[in-house]
C-alpha atoms as a PDB file:
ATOM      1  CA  UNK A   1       0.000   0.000   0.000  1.00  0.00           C
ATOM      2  CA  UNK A   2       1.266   3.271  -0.635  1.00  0.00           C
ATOM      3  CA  UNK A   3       0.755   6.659   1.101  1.00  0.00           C
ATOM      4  CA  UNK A   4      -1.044   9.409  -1.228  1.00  0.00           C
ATOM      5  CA  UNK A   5      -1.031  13.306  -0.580  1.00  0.00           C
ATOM      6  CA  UNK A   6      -2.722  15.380  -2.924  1.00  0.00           C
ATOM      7  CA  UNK A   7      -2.770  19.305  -3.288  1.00  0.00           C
ATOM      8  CA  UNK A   8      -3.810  21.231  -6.521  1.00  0.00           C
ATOM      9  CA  UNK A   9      -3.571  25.146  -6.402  1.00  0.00           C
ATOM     10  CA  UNK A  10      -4.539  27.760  -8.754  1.00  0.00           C
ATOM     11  CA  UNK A  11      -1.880  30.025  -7.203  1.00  0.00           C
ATOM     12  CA  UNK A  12       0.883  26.834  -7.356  1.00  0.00           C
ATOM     13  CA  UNK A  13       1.317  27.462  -3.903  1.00  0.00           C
ATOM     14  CA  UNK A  14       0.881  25.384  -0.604  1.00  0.00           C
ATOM     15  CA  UNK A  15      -1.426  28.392   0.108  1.00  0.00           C
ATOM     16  CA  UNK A  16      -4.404  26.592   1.494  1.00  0.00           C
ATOM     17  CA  UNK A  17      -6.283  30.034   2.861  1.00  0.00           C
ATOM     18  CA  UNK A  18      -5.059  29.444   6.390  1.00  0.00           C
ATOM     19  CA  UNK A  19      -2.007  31.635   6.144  1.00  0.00           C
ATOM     20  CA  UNK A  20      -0.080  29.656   3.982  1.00  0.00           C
ATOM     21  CA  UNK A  21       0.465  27.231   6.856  1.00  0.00           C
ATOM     22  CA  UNK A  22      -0.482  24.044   4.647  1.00  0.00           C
ATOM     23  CA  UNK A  23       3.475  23.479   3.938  1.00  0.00           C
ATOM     24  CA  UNK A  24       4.364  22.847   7.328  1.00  0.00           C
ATOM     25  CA  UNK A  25       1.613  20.278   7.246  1.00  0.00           C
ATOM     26  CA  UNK A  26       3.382  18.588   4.402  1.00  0.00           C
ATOM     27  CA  UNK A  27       6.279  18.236   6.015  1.00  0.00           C
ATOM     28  CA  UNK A  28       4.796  16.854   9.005  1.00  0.00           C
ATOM     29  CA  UNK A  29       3.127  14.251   6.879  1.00  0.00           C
ATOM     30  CA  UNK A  30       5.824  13.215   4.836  1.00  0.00           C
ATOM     31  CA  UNK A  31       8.641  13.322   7.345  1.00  0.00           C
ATOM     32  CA  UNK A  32       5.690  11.054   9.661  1.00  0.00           C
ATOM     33  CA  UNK A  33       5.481   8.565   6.620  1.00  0.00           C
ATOM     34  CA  UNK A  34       8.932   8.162   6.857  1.00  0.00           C
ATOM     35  CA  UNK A  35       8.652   6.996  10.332  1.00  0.00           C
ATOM     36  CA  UNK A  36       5.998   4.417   9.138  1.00  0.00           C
ATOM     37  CA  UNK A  37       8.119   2.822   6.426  1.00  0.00           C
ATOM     38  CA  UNK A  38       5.299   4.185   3.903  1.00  0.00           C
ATOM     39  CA  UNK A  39       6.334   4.800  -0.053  1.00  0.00           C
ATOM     40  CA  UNK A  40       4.625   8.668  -0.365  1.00  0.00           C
ATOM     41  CA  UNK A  41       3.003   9.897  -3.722  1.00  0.00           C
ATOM     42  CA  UNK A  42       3.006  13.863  -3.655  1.00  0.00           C
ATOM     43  CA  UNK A  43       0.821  15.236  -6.103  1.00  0.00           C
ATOM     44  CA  UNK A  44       0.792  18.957  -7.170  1.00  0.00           C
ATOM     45  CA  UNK A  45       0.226  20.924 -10.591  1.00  0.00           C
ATOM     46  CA  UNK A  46       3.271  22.572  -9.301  1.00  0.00           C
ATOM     47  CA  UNK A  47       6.953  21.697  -9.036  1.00  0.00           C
ATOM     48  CA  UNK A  48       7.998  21.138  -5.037  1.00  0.00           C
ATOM     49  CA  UNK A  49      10.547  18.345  -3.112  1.00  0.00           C
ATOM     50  CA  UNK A  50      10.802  17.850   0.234  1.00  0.00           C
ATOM     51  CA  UNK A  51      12.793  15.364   2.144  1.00  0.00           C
ATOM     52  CA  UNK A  52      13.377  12.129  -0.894  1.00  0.00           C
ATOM     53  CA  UNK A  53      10.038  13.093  -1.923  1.00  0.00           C
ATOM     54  CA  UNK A  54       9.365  14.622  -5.170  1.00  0.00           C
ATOM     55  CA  UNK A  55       5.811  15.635  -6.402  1.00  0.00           C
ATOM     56  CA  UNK A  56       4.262  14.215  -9.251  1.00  0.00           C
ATOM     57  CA  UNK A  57       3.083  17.268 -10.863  1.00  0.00           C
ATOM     58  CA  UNK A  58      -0.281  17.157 -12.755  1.00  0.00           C
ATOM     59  CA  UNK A  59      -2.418  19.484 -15.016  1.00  0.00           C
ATOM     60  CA  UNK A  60      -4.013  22.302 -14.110  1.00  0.00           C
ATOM     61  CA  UNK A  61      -7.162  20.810 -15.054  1.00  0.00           C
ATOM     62  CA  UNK A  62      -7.161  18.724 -12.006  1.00  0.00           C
ATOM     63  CA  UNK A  63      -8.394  21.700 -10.204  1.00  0.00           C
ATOM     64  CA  UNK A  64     -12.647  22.054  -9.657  1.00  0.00           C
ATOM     65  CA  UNK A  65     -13.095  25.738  -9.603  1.00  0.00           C
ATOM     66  CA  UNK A  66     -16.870  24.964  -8.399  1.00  0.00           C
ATOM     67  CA  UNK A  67     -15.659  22.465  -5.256  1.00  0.00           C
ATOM     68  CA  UNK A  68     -11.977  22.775  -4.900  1.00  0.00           C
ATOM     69  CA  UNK A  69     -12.418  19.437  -2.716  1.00  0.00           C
ATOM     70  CA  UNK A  70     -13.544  17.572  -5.860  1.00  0.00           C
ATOM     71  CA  UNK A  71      -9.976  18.321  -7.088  1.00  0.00           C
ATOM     72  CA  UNK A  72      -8.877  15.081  -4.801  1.00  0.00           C
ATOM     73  CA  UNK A  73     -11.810  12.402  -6.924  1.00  0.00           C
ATOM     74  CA  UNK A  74     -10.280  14.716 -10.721  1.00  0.00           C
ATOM     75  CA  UNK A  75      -6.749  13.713  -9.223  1.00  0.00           C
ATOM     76  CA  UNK A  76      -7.126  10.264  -8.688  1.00  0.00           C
ATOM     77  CA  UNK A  77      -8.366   9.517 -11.936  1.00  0.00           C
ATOM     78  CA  UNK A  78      -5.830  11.458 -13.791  1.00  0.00           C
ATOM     79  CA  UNK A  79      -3.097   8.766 -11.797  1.00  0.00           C
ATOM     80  CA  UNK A  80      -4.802   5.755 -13.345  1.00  0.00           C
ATOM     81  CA  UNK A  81      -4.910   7.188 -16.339  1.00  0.00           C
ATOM     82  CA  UNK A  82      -1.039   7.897 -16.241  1.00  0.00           C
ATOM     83  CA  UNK A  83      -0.808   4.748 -14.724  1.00  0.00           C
ATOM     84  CA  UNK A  84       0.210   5.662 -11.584  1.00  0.00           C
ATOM     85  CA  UNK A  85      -2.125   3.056  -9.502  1.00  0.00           C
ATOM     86  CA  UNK A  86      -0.591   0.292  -9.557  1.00  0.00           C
ATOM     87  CA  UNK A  87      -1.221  -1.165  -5.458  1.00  0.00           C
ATOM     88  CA  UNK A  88      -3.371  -0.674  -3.026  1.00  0.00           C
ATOM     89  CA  UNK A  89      -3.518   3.613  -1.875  1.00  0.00           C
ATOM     90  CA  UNK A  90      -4.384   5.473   1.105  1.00  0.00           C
ATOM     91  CA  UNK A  91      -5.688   8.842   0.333  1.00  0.00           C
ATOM     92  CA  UNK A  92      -5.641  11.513   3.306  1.00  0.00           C
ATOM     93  CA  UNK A  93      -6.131  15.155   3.210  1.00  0.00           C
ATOM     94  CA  UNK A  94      -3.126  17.151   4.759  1.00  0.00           C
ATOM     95  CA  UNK A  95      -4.487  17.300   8.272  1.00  0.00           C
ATOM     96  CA  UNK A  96      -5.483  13.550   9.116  1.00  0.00           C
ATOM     97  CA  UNK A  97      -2.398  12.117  11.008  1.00  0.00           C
ATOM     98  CA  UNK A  98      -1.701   8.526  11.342  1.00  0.00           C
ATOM     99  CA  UNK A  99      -0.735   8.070  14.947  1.00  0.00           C
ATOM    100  CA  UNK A 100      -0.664   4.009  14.532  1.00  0.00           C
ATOM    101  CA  UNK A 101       0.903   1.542  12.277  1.00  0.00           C
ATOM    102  CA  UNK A 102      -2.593   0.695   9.697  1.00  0.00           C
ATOM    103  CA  UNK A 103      -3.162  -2.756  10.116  1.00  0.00           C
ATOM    104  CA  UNK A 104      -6.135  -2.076   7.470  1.00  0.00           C
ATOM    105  CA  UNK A 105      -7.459  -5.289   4.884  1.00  0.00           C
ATOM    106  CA  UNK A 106      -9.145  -4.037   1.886  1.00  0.00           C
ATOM    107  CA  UNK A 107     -12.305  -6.636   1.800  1.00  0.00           C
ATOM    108  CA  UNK A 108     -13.997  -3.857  -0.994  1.00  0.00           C
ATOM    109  CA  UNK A 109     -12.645  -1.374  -3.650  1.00  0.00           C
ATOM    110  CA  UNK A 110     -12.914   1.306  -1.939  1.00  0.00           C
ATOM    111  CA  UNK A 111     -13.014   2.272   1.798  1.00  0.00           C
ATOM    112  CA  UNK A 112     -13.738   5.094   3.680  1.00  0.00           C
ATOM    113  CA  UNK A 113     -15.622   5.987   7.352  1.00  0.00           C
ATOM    114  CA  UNK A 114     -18.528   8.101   8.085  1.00  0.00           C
ATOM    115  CA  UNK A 115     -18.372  11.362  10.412  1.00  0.00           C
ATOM    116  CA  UNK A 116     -18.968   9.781  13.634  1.00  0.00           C
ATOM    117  CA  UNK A 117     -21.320  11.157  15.892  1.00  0.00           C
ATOM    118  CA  UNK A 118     -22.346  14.543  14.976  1.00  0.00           C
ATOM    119  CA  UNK A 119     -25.419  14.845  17.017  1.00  0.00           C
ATOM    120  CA  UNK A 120     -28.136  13.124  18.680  1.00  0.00           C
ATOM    121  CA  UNK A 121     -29.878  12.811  14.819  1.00  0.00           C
ATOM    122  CA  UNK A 122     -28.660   9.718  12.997  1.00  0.00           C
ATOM    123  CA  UNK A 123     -29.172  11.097   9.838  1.00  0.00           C
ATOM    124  CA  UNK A 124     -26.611  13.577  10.050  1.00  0.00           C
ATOM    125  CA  UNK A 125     -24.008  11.029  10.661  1.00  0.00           C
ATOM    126  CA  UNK A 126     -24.583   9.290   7.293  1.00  0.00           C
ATOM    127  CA  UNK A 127     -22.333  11.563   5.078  1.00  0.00           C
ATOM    128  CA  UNK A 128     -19.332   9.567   4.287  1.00  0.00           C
ATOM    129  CA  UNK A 129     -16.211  11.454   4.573  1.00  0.00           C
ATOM    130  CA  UNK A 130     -13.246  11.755   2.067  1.00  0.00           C
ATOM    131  CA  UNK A 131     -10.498  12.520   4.681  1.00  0.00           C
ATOM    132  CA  UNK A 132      -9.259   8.963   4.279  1.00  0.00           C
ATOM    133  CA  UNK A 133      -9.625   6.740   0.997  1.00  0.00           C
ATOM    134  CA  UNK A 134      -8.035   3.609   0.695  1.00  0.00           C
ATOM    135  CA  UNK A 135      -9.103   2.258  -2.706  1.00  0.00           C
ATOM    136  CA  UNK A 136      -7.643  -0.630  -4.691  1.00  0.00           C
ATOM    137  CA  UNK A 137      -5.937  -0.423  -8.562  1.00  0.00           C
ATOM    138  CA  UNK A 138      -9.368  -1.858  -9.963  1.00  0.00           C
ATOM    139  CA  UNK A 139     -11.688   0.848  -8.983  1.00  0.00           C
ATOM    140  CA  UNK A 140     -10.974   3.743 -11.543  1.00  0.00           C
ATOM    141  CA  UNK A 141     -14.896   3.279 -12.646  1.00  0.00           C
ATOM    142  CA  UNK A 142     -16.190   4.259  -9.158  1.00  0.00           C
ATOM    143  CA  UNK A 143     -14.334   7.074  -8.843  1.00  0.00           C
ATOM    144  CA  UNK A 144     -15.250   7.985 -12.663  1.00  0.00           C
ATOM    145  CA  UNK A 145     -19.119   7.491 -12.451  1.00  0.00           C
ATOM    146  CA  UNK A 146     -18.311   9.608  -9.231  1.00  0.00           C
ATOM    147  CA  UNK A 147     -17.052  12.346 -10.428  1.00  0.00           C
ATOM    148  CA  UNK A 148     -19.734  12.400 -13.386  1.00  0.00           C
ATOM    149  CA  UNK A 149     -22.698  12.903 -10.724  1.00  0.00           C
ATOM    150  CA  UNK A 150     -20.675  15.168  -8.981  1.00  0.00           C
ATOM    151  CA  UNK A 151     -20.179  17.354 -12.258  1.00  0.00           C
ATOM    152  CA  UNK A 152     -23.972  17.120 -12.643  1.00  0.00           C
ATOM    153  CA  UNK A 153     -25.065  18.231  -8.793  1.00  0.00           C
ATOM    154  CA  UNK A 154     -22.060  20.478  -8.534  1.00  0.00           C
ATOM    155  CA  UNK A 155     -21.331  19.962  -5.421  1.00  0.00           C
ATOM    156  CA  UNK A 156     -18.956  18.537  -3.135  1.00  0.00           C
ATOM    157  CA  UNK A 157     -17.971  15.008  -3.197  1.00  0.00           C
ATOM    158  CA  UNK A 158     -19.368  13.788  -0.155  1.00  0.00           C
ATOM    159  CA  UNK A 159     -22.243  15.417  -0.675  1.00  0.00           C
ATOM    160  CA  UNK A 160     -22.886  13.734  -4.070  1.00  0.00           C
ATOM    161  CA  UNK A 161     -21.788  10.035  -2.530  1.00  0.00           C
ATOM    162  CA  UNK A 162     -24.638  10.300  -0.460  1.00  0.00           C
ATOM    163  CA  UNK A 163     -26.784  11.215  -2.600  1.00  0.00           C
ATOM    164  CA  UNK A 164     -25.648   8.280  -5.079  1.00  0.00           C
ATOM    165  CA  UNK A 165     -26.326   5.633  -2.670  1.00  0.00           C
ATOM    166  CA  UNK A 166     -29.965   6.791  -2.402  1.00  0.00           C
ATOM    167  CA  UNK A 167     -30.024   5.739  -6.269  1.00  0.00           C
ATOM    168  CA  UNK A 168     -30.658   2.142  -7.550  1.00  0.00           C
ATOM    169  CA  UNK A 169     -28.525   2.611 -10.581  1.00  0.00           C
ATOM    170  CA  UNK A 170     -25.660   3.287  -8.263  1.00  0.00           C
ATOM    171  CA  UNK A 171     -26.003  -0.197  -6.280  1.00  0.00           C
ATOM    172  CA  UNK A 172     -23.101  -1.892  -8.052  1.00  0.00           C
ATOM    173  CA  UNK A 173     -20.435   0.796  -7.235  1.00  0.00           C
ATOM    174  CA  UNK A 174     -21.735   0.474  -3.530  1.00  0.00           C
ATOM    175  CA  UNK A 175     -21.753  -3.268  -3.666  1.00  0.00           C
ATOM    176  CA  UNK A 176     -17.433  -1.991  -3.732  1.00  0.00           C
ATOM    177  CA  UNK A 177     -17.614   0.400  -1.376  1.00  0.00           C
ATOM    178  CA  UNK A 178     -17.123  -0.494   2.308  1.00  0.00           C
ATOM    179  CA  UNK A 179     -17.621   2.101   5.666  1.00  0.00           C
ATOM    180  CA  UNK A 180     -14.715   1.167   7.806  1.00  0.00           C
ATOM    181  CA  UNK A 181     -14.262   2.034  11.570  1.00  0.00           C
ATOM    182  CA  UNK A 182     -13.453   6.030  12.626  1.00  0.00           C
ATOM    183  CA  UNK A 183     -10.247   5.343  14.149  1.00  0.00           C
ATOM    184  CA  UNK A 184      -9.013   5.552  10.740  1.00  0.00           C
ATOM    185  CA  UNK A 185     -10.253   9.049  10.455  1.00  0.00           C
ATOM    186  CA  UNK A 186     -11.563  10.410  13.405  1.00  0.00           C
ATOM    187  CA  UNK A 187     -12.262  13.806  13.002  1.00  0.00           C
ATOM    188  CA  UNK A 188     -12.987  16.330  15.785  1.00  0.00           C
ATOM    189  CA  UNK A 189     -14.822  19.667  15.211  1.00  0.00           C
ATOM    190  CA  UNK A 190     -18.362  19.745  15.161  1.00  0.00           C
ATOM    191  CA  UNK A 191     -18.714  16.251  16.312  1.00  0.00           C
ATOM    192  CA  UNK A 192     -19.700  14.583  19.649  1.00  0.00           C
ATOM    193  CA  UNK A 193     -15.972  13.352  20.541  1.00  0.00           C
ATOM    194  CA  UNK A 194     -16.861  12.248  23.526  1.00  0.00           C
ATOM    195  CA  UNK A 195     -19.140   9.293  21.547  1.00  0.00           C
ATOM    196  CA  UNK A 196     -17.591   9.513  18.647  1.00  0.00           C
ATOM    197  CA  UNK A 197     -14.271   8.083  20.582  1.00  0.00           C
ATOM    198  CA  UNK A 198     -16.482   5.630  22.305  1.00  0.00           C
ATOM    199  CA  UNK A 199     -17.191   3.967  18.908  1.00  0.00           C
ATOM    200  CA  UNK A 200     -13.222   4.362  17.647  1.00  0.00           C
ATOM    201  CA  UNK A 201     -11.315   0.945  17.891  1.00  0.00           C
ATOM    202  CA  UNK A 202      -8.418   1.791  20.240  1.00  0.00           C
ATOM    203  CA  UNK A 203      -5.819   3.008  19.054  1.00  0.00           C
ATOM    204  CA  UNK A 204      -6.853   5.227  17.618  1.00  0.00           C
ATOM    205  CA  UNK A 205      -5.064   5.024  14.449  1.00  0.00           C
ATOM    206  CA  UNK A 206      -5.766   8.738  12.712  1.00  0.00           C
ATOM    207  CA  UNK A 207      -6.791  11.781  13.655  1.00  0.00           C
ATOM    208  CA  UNK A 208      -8.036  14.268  11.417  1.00  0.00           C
ATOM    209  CA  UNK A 209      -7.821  18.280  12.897  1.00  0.00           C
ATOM    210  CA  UNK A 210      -6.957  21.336  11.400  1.00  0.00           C
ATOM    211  CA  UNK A 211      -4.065  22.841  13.754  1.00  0.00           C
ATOM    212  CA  UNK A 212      -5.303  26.517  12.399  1.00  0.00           C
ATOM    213  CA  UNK A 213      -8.848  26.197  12.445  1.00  0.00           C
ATOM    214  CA  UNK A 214      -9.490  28.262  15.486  1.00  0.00           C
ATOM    215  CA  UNK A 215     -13.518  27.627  15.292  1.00  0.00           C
ATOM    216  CA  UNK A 216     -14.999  26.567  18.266  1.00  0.00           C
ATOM    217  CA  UNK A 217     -15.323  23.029  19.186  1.00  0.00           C
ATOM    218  CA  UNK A 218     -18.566  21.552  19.837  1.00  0.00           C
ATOM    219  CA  UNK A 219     -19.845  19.498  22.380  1.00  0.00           C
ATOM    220  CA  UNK A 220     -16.618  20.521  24.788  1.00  0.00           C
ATOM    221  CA  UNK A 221     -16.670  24.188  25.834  1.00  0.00           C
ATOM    222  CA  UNK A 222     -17.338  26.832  23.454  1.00  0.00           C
ATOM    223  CA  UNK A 223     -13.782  28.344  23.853  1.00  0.00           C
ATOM    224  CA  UNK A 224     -12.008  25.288  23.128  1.00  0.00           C
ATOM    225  CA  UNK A 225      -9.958  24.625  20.004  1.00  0.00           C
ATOM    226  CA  UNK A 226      -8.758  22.014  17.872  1.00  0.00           C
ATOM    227  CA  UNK A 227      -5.088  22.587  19.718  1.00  0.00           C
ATOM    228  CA  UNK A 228      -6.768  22.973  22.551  1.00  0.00           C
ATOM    229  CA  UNK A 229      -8.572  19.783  22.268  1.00  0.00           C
ATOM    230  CA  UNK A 230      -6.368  17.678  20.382  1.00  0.00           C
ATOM    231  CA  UNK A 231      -2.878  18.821  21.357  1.00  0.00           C
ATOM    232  CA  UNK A 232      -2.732  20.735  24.554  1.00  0.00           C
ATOM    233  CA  UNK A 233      -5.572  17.634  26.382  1.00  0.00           C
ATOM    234  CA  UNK A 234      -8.305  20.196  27.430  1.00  0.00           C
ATOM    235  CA  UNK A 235     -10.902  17.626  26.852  1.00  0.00           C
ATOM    236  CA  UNK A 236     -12.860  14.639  28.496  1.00  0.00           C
ATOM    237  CA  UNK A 237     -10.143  12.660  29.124  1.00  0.00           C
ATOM    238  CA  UNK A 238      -7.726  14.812  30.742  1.00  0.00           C
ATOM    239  CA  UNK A 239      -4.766  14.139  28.469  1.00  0.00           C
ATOM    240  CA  UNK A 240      -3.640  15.110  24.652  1.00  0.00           C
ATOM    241  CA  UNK A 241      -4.830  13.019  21.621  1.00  0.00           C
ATOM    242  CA  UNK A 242      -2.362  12.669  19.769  1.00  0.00           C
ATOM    243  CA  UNK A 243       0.917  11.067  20.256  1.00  0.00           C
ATOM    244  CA  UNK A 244       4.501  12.176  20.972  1.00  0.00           C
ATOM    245  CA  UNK A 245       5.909  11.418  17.507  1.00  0.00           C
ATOM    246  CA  UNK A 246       3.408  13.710  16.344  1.00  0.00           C
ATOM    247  CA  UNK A 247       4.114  16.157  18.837  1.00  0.00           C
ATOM    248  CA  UNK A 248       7.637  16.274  18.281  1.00  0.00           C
ATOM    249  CA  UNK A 249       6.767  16.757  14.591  1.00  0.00           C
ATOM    250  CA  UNK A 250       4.702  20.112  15.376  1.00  0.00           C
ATOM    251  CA  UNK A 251       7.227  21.238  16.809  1.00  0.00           C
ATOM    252  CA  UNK A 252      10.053  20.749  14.528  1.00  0.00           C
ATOM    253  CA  UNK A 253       7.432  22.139  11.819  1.00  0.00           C
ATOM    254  CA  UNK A 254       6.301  25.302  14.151  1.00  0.00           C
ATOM    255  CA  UNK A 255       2.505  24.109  14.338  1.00  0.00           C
ATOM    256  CA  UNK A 256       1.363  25.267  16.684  1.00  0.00           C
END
C-alpha cells in the first residue's frame, strides 16, 4: 500500500487560505510517513521536493473551480490514467495524522468511514467522509461514475456520494464500497468526541484536525480549540490526543 497526498492550487502554492500554513503540514506528513516505512506519492500541478520526496506534478485541469475538494476524486483519476495506480492507496487530506501503524485489509474497492457522531440525529451522521480513501488499482470506474454525478449536482464530493447511494442505478459501485471504523479518520470539530471516541477501535489510528482552524469546538466548551482539544488535552479525558511522535513533529514544523 502506498501513502497518497494530494494538493492542486490555482496560485501553485501550498497556500491553502489558512495563512499559507499548509506546507508545514506537508512536512509533518511526509517526514511522519517516513517513520511508518510508507512509499509517499506527492501530487501537485506545481513543481515542489521535500525530504526524498518529489511531487508528481499534474495538469491544471485537475483543479474544480466549483468544489476545490472535488480536485482530490479529478486527481485520482488522472493517476490511473497515467498509470500511476498500480497497489493498493491510502488517500488523506493534509491534516489527518496517522498516529498508529494501519493494520487495514481491503475486503472492498474502496473504503472510507462516516463522520462519527455529529449529534443526537442519525441522519446527520450518514455523510461519508473523504479525509481517508483507501481504494484498490481496480476501482478507476467508481471514482469515474463519481465524479460524473458530482459534475452534474455540482457539489462537493461527499455530498454527491450520499446522494448516489440513495439511487438504484448506483447499487453496483456500492456493492465496492465499504464504511470502515473512525479510528481511521476520526475527526474532531463539530462532532460529539466524547461518543464519537467511544465507537473508535483503540488506538486510535488517525486523527483528522486542522491545527489553524481556530472555530470553536462543539460538544466541549465553546472556547475550546482544535489545539486545545487535540494537542494541549483540554478535553474529556484529561490528556492530549495525539501522540509524541506527532508532537515532536509540530514542533520541529512550528505548528502550533
Amino acid at each position: 500500500m502506498k501513502n497518497l497526498l494530494i494538493h492542486i492550487s490555482p496560485e501553485h502554492n501550498f497556500n491553502d487560505g489558512w495563512g499559507g500554513e499548509l506546507e508545514r503540514l506537508v512536512k509533518v506528513q511526509i517526514d511522519s510517513a517516513k517513520t511508518f516505512g510508507w512509499e509517499t506519492m506527492l501530487v501537485t500541478n506545481f513543481p515542489y521536493e521535500y525530504n526524498g520526496v518529489k511531487a508528481v506534478v499534474v495538469g491544471d485541469e485537475n483543479f474544480c473551480a466549483y468544489k476545490p475538494t472535488v480536485s482530490k476524486i479529478y486527481t485520482i483519476i488522472t493517476l490511473f490514467k497515467m498509470g500511476l495506480i498500480t497497489e493498493d492507496m491510502w488517500f488523506h487530506d493534509f491534516d489527518a495524522f496517522q498516529l498508529e501503524p494501519l493494520d487495514i485489509e481491503l475486503t472492498k474497492e474502496v473504503a472510507m468511514t462516516d463522520y462519527g457522531i455529529l449529534s443526537k440525529n442519525n441522519s446527520n451522521n450518514l455523510r461519508p467522509s473523504t479525509g481517508t480513501i483507501f481504494f484498490k488499482p481496480t476501482s478507476l470506474d467508481i471514482f469515474e461514475a463519481w465524479k460524473a454525478e458530482n459534475d452534474k449536482l455540482l457539489t462537493n464530493e461527499e455530498v454527491t456520494l450520499l446522494a448516489m447511494s440513495h439511487k438504484s442505478r448506483f447499487k453496483w459501485m456500492f456493492d465496492r464500497i465499504e464504511k470502515i471504523n473512525i479510528t481511521y479518520n476520526f475527526a474532531t470539530r463539530r462532532r460529539n468526541i466524547e461518543l464519537t471516541y467511544e465507537i473508535c477501535e483503540k488506538p486510535m489510528k488517525v486523527i483528522h484536525f486542522h491545527p489553524w482552524d481556530r472555530r470553536r469546538m462543539y460538544f466541549i466548551h465553546p472556547e475550546s480549540t482544535n489545539m486545545d482539544v487535540c494537542v494541549e488535552g483540554k478535553n474529556w479525558l484529561g490528556k492530549p490526543l495525539i501522540n509524541q511522535q506527532l508532537l515532536e513533529l509540530f514542533k520541529k514544523h512550528h505548528v502550533n
